[in-house]
Structure formats: C-alpha cells, structure tokens
N, C-alpha and C. Protein backbone atom coordinates (compact mmCIF):
# COMPACT_ATOMS: atom_id res chain seq x y z
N UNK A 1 6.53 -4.82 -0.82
CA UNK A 1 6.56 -4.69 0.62
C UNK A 1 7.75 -5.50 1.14
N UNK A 2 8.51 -4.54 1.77
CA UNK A 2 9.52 -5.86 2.60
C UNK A 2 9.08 -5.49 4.10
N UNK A 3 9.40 -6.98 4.90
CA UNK A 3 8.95 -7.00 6.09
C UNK A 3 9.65 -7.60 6.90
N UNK A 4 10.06 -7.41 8.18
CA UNK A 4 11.46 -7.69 9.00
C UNK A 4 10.92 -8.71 9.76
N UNK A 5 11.62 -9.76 10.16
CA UNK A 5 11.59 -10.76 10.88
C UNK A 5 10.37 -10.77 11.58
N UNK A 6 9.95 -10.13 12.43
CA UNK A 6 8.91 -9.75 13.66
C UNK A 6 7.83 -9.19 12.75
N UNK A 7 7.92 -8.98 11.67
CA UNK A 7 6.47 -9.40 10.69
C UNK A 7 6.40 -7.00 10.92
N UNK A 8 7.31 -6.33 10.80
CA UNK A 8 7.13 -4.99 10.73
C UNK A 8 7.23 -4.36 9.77
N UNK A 9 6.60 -3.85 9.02
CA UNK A 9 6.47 -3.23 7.84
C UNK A 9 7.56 -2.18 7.44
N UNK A 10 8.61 -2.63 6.72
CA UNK A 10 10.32 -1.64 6.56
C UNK A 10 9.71 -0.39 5.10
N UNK A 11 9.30 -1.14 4.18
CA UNK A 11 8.78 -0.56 3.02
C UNK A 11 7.59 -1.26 2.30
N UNK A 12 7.33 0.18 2.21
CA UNK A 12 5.68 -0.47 1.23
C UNK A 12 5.71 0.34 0.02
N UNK A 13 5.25 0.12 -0.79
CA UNK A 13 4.94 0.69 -2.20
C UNK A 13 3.80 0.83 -2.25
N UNK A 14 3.62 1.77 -3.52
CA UNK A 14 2.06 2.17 -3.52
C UNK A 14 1.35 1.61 -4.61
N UNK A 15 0.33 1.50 -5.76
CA UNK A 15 -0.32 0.95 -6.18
C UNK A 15 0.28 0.73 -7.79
N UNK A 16 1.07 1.50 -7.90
CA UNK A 16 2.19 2.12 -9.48
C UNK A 16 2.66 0.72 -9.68
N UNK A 17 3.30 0.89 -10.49
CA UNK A 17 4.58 0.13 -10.99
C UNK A 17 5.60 0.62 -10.70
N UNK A 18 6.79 -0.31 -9.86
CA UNK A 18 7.92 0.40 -9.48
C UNK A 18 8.82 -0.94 -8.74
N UNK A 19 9.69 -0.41 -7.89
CA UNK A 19 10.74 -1.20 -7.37
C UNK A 19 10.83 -0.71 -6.11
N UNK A 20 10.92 -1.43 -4.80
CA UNK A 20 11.60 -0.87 -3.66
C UNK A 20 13.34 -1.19 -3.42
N UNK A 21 14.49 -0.87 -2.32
CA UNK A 21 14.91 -1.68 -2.45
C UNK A 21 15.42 -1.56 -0.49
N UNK A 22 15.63 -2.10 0.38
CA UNK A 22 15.96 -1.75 1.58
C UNK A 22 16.80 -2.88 2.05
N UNK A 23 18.08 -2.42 2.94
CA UNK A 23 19.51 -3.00 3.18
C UNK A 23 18.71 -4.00 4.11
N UNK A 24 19.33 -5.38 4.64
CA UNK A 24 18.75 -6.08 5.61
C UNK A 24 19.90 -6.86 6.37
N UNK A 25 19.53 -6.72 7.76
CA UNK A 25 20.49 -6.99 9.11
C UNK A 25 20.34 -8.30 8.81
N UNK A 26 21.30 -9.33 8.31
CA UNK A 26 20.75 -10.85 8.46
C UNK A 26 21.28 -11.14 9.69
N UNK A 27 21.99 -10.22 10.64
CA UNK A 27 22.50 -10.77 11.85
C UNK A 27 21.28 -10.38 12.71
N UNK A 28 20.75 -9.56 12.49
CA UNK A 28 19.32 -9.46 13.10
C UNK A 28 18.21 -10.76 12.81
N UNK A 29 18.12 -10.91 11.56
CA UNK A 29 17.38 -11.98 11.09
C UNK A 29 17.86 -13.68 11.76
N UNK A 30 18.74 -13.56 11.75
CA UNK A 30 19.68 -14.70 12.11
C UNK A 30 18.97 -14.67 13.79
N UNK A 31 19.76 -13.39 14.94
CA UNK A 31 19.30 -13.63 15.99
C UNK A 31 17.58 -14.58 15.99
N UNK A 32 16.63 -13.48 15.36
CA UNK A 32 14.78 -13.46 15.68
C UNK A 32 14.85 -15.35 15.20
N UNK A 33 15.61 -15.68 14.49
CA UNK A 33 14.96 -17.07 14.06
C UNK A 33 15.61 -18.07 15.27
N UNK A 34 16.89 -17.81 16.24
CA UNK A 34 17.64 -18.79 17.16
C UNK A 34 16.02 -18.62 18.01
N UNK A 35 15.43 -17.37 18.47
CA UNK A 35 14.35 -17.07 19.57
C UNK A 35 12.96 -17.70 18.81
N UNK A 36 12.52 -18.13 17.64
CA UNK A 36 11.27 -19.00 17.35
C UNK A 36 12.36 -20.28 16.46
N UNK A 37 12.59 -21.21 17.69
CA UNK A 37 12.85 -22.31 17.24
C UNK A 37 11.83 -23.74 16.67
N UNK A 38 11.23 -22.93 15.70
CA UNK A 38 10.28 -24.14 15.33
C UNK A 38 10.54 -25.32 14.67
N UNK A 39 11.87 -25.35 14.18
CA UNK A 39 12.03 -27.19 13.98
C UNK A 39 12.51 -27.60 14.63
N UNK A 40 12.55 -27.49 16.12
CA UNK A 40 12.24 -28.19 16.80
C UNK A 40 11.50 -29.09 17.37
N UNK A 41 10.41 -28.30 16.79
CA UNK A 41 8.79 -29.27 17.19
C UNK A 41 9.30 -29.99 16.03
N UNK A 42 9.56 -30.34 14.75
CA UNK A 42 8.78 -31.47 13.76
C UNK A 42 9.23 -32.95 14.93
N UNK A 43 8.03 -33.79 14.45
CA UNK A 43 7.84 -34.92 13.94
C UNK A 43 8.47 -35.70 13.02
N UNK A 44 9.62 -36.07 12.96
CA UNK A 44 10.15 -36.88 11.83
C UNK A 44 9.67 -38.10 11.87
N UNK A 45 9.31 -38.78 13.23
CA UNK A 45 8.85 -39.99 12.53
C UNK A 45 7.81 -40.01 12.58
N UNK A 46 6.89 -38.67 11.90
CA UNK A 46 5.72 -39.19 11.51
C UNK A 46 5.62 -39.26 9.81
N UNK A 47 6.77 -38.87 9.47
CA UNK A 47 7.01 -38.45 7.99
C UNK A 47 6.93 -39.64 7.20
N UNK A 48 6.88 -39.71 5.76
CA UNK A 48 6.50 -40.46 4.92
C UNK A 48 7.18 -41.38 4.73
C-alpha cells in the first residue's frame, strides 16, 4: 500500500505476492508537512 501525505490511498495490492510501484510529488509531500508543523510543539526541556 502506498499512501500520500493526507493519509489517501494511491495503491493497494491484493492478497498475492507481488510489488507495487507509484511516482511521488515530494514537492507535494514537502508542502502537506510545512501545513502540520508538529515539532513545533516538542518539549525539549522536558527531555532526558
């Protein structure tokens, strides 16, 4: 199964043995991750 940024199902395979293979926008990928900026939240000084 590959699955695009926003969690959408690009390819799925079926129950066989096999291979998928599908091209991927990392400038797309790149944008979706600037819009969920989650390390932002950490905590560093709560770290070890």
């Amino acid at each position: 199964m590959i699955v695009d940024p926003l969690g959408n199902i690009l390819l799925e395979l079926d129950d066989s043995e096999g291979f998928g293979r599908k091209e991927i926008n990392m400038q797309e990928v790149s944008d979706v991750r600037k819009g969920f900026p989650v390390f932002e939240d950490r905590r560093t000084n709560l770290y070890y």
